[in-house]
N, C-alpha and C. Protein backbone atom coordinates (compact mmCIF):
# COMPACT_ATOMS: atom_id res chain seq x y z
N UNK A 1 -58.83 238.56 245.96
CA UNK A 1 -58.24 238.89 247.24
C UNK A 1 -58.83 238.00 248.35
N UNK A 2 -60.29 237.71 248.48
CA UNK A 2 -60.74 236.90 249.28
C UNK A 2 -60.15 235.61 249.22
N UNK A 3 -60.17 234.72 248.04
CA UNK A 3 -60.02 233.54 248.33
C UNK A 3 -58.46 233.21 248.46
N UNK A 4 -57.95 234.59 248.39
CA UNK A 4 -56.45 234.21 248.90
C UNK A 4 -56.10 234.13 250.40
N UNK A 5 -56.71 234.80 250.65
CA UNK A 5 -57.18 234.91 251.95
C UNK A 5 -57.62 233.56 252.86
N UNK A 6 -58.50 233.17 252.29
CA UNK A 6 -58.83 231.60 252.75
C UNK A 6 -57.57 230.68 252.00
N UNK A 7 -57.31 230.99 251.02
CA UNK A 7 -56.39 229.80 250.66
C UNK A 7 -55.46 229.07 251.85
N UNK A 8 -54.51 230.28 252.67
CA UNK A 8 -53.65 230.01 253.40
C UNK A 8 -54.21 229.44 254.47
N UNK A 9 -55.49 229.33 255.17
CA UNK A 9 -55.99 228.82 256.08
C UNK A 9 -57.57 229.28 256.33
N UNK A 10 -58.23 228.29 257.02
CA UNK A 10 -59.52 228.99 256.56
C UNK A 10 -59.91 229.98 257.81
N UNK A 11 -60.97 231.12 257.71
CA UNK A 11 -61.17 231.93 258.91
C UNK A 11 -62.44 231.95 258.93
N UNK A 12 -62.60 232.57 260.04
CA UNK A 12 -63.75 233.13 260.20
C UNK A 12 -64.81 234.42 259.00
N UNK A 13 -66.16 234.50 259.29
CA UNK A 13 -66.65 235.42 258.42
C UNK A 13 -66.39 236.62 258.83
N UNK A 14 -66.60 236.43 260.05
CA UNK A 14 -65.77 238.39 260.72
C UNK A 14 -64.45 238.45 260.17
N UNK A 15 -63.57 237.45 260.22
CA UNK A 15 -62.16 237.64 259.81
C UNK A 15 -62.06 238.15 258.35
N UNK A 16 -62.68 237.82 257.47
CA UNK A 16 -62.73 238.41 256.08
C UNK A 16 -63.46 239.40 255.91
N UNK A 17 -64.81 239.37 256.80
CA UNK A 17 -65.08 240.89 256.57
C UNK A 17 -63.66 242.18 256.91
N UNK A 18 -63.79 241.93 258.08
CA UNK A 18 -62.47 242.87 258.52
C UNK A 18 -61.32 242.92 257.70
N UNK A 19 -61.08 241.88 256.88
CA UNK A 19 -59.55 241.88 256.11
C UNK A 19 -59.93 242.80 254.47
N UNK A 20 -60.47 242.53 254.49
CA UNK A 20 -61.24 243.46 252.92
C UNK A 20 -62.09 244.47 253.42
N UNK A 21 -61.88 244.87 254.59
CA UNK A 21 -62.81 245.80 254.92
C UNK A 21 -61.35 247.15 254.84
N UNK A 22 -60.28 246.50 255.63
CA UNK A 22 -59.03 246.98 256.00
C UNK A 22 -58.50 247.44 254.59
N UNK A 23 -58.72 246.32 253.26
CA UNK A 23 -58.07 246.87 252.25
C UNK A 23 -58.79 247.42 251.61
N UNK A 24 -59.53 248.33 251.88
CA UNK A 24 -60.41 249.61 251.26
C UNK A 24 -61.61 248.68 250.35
N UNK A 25 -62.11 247.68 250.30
CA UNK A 25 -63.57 247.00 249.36
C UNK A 25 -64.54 247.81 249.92
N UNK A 26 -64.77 248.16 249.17
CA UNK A 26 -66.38 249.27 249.45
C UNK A 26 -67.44 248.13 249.47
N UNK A 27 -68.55 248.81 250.97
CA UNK A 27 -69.37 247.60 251.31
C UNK A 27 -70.09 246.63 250.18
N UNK A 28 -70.58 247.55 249.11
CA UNK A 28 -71.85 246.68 248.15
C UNK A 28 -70.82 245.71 248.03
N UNK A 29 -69.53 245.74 247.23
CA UNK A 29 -68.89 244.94 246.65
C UNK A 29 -68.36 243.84 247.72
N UNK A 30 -68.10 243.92 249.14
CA UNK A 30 -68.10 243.76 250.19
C UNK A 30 -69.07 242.11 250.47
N UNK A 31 -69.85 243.01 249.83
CA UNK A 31 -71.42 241.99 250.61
C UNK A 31 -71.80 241.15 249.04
N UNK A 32 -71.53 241.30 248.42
CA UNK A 32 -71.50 240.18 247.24
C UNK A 32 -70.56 239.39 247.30
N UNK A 33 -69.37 239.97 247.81
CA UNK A 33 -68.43 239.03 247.77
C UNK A 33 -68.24 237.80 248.82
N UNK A 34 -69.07 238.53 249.90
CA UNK A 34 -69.37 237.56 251.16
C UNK A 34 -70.12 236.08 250.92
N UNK A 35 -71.40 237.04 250.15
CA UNK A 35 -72.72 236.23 249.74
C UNK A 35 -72.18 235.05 248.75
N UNK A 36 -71.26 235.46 248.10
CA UNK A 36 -70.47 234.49 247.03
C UNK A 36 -70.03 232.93 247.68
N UNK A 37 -69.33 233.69 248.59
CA UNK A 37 -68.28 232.86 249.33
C UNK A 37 -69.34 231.30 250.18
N UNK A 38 -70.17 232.04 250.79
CA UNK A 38 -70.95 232.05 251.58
C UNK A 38 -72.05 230.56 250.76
N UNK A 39 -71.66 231.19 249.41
CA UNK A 39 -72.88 229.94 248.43
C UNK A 39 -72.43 229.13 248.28
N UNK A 40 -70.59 229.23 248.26
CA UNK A 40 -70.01 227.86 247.43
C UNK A 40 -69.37 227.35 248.73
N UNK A 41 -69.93 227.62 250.33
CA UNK A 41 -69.56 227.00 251.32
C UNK A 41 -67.96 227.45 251.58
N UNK A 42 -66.88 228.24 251.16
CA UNK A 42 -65.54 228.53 251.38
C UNK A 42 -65.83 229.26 252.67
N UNK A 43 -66.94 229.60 253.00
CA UNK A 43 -67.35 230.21 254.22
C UNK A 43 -68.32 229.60 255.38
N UNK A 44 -67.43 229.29 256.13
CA UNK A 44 -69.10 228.25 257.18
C UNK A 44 -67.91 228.04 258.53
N UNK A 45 -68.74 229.46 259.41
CA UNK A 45 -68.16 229.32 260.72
C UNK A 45 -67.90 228.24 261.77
N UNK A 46 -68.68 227.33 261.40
CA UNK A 46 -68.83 225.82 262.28
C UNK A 46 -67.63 225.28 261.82
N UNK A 47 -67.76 224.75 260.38
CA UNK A 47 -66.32 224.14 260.24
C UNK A 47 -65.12 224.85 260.63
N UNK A 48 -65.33 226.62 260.04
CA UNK A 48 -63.43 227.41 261.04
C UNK A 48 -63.56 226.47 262.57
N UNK A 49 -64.69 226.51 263.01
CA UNK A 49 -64.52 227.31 264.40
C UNK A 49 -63.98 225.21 264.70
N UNK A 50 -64.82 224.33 264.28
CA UNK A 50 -64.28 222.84 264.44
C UNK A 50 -62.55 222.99 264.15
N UNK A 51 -62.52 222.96 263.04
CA UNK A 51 -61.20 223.04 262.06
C UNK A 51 -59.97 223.55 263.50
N UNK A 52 -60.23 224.87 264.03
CA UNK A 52 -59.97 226.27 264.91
C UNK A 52 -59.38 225.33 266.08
N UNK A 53 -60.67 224.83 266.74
CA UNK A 53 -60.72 224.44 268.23
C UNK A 53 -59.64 223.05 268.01
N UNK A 54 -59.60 222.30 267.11
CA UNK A 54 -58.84 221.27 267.28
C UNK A 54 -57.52 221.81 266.92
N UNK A 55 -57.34 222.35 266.32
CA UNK A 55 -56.10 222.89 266.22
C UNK A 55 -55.15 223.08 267.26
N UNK A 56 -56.18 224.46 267.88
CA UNK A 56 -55.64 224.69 269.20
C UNK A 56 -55.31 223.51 270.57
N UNK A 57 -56.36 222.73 270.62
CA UNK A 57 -56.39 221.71 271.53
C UNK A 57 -55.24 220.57 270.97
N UNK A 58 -55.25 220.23 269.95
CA UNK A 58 -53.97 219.13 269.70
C UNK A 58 -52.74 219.68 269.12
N UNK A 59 -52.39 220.68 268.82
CA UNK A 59 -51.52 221.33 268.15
C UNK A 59 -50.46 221.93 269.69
N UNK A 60 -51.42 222.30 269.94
CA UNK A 60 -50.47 223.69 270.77
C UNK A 60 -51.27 223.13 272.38
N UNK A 61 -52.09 222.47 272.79
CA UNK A 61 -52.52 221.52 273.65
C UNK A 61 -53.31 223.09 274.94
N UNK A 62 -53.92 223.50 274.42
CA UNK A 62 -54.86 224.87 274.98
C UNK A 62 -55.72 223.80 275.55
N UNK A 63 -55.98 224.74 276.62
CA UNK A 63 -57.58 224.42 277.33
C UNK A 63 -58.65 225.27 276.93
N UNK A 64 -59.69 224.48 277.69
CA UNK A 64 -61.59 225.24 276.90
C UNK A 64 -61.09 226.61 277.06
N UNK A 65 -60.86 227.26 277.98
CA UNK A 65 -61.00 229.05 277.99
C UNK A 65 -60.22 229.47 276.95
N UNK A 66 -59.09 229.38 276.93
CA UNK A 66 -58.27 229.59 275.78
C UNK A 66 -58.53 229.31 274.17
N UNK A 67 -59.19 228.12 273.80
CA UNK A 67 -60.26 228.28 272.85
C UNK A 67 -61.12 228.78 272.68
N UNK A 68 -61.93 229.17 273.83
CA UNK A 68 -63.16 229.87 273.76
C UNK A 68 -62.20 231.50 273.24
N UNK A 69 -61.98 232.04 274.02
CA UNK A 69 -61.02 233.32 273.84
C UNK A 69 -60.12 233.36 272.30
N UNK A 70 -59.49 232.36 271.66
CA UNK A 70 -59.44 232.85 270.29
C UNK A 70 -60.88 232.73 269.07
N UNK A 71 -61.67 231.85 269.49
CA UNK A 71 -62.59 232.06 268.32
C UNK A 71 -63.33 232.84 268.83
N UNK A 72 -63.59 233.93 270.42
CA UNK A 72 -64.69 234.89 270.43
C UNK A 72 -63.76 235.69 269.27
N UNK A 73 -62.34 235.65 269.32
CA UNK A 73 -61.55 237.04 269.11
C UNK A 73 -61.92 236.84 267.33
N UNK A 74 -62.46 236.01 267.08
CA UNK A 74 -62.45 235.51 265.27
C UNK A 74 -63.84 235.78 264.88
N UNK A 75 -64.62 236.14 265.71
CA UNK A 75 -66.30 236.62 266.00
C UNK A 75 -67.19 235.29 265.75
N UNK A 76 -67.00 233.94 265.90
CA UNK A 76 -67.67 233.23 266.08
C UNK A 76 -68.61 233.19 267.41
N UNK A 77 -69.64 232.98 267.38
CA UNK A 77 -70.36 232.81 267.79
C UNK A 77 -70.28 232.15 269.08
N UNK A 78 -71.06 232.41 270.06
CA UNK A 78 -71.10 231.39 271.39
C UNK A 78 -71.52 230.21 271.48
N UNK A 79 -72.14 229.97 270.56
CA UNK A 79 -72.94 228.50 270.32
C UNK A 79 -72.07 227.68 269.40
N UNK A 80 -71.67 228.10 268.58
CA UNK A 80 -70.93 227.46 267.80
C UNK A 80 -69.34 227.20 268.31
N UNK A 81 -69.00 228.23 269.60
CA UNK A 81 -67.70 227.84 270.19
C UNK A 81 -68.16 226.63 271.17
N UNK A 82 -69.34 226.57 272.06
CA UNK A 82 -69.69 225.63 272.61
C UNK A 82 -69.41 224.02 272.14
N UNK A 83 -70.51 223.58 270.70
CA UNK A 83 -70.36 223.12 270.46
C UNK A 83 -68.69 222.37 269.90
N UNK A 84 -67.86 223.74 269.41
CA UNK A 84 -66.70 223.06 268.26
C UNK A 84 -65.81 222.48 269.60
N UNK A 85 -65.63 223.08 270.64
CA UNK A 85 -65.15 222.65 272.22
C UNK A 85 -65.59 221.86 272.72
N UNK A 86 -67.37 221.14 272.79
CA UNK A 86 -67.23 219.47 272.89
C UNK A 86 -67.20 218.95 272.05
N UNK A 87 -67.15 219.04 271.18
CA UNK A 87 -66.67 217.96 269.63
C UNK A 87 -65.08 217.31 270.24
N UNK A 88 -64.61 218.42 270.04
CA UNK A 88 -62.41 218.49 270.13
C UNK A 88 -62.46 217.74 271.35
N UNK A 89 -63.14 218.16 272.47
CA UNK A 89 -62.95 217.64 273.42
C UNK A 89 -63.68 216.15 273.95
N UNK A 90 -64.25 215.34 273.03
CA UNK A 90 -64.75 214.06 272.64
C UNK A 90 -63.02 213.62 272.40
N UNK A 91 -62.70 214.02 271.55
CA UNK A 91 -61.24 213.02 271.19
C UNK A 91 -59.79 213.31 271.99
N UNK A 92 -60.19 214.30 272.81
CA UNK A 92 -58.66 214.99 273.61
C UNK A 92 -58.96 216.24 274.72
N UNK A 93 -59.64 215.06 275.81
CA UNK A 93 -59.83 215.84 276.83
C UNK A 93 -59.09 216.68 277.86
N UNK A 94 -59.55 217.80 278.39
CA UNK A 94 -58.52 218.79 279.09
C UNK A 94 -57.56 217.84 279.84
N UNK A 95 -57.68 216.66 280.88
CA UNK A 95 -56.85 216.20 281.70
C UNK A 95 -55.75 215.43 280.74
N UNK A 96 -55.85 214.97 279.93
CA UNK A 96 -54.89 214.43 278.66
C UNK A 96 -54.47 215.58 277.77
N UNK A 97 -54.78 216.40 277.91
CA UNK A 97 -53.69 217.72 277.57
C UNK A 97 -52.96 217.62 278.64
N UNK A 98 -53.42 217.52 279.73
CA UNK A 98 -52.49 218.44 280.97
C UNK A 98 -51.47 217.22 281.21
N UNK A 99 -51.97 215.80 281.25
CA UNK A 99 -50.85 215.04 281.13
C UNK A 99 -49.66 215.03 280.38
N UNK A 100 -49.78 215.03 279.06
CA UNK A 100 -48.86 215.58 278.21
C UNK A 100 -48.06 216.52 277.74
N UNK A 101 -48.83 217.44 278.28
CA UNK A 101 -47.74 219.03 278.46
C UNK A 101 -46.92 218.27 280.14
N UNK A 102 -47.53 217.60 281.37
CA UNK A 102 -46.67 217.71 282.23
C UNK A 102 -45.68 216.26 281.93
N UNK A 103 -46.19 215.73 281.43
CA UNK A 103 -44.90 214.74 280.48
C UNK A 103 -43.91 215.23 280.11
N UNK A 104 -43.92 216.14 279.51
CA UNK A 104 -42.86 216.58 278.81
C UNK A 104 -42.00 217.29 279.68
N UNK A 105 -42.44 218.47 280.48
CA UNK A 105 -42.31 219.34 281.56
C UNK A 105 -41.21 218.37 282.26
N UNK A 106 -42.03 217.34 283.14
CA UNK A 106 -41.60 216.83 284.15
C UNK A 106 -40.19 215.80 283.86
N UNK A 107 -40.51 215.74 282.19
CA UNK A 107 -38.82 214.40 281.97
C UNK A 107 -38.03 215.24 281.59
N UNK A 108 -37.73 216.84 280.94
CA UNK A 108 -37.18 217.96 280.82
C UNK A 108 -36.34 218.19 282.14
N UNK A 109 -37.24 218.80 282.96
CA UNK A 109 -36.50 219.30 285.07
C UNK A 109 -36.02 217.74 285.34
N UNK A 110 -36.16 216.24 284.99
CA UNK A 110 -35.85 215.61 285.29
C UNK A 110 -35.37 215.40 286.90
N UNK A 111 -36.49 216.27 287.67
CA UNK A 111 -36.12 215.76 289.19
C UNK A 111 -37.02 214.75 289.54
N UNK A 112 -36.99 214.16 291.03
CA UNK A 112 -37.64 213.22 291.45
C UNK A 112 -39.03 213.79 292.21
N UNK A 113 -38.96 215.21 292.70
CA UNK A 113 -39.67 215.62 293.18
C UNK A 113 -39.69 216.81 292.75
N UNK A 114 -41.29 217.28 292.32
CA UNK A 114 -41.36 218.96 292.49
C UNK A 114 -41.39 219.44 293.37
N UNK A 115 -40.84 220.76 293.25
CA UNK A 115 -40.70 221.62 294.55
C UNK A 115 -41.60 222.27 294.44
N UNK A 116 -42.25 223.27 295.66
CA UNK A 116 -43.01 224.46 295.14
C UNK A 116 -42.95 225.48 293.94
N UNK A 117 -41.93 225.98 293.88
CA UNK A 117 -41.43 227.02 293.17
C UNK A 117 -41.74 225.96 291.61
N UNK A 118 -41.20 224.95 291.18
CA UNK A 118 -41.79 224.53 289.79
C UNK A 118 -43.33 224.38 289.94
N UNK A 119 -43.66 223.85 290.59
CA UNK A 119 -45.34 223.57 291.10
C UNK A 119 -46.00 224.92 290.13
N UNK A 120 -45.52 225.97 291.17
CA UNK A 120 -46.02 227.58 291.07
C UNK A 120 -46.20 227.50 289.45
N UNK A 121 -44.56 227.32 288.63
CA UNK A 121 -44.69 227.84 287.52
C UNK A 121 -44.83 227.09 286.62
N UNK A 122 -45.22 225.68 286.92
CA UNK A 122 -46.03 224.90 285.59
C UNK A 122 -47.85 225.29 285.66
N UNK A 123 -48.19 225.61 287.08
CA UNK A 123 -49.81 226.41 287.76
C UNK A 123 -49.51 227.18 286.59
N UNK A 124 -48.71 228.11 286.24
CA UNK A 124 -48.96 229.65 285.95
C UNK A 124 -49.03 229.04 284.70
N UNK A 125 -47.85 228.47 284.15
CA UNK A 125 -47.73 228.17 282.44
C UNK A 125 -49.70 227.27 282.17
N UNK A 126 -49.89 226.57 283.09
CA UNK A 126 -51.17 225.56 282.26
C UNK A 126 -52.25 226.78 282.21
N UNK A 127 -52.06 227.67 283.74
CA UNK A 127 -53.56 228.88 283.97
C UNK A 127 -53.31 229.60 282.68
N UNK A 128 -52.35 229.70 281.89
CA UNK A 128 -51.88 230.42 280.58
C UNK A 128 -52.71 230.08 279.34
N UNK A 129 -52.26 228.91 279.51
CA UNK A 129 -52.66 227.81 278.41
C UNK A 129 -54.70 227.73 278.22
N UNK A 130 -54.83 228.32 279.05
CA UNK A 130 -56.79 228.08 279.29
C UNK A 130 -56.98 226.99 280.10
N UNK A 131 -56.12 226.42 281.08
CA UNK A 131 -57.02 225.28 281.82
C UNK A 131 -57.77 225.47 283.46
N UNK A 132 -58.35 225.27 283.76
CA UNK A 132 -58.87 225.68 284.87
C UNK A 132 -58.00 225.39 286.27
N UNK A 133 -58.42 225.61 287.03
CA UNK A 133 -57.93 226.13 288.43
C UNK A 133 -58.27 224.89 289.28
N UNK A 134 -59.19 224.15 288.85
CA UNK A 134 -59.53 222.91 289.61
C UNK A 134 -58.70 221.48 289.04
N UNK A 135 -59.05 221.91 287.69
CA UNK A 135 -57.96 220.68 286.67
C UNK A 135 -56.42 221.00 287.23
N UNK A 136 -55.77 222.30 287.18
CA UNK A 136 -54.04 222.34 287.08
C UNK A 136 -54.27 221.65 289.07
N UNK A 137 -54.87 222.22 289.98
CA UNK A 137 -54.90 221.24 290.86
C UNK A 137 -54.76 220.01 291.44
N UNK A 138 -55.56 219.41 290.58
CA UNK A 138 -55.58 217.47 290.49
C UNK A 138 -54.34 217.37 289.77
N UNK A 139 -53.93 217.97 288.79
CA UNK A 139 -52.70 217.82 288.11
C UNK A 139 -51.53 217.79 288.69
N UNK A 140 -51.52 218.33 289.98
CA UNK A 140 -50.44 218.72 290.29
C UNK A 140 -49.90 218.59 291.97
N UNK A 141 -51.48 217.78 292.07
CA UNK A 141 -51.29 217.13 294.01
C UNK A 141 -50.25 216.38 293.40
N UNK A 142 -49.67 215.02 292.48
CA UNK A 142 -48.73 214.05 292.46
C UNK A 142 -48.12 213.93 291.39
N UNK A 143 -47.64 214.80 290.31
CA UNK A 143 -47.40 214.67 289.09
C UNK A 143 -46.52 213.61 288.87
N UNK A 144 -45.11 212.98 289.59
CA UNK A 144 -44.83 212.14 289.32
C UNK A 144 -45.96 210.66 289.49
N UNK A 145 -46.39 210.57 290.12
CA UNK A 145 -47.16 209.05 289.71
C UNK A 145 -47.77 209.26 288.25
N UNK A 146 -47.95 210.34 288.10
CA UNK A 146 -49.34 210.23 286.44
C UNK A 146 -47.73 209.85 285.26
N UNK A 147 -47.38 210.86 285.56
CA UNK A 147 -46.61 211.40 283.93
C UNK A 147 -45.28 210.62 283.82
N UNK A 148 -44.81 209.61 284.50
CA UNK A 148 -43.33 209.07 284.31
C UNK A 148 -43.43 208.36 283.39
């Protein structure tokens, strides 16, 4: 049951505790099965949480909070979200997310100028996404000069 579990993608160690915890594994058997996992490396929160954070950041183009917020929710660790968030963010930094989500955005509305009212709700969609309040800012004093 465990390594089917990882087969489909790999998780966290809280995530498998909780998933075999859910399908009734009584702890002893529980905790051998962890310890198992755990020996032959199918288990090692650094790599989920690396594996995790890039995902999120090039896949689906999230900012730091928003990564931080799915791997607390996966029980990784604070140190280890630290780190897997400047790793990801060595190769694909928050302002090159935000360019590219407003790339797309901005040749989509295909106007010449944003108005407030889009302003507002690309703010709301990036504050969504995990990016900060100072970044969607700079992003968004001139979006046409960056993103055409």
């Amino acid at each position: 049951m465990a390594l089917r579990l990882l087969s489909a993608r790999g998780r966290s160690l809280k995530e498998v505790r909780t998933r075999l915890t859910d399908r009734g594994v009584e702890v002893p058997v529980l905790e051998k099965v962890i310890e198992k996992l755990l020996d032959l490396n199918y288990l090692d929160d650094t790599e989920f949480a690396g594996q995790w954070a890039r995902h999120l950041a090039f896949n689906l183009l999230y900012g730091n909070r928003r990564i931080a917020e799915s791997l607390k929710e996966k029980g990784v660790p604070e140190e280890i979200i630290k780190r897997s968030i400047y790793q990801t963010r060595e190769e694909l930094d928050e302002k090159e997310a935000i360019r590219r989500i407003l790339g797309k955005k901005i040749k989509y509305l295909g106007s010449e100028k944003l108005d407030l009212k889009q302003k507002r709700r690309l703010s709301q969609m990036l504050s969504g996404r995990g990016f900060s309040a100072g970044l969607i800012y700079e992003a968004l004093k001139n979006p046409q000069e960056d993103y055409e």
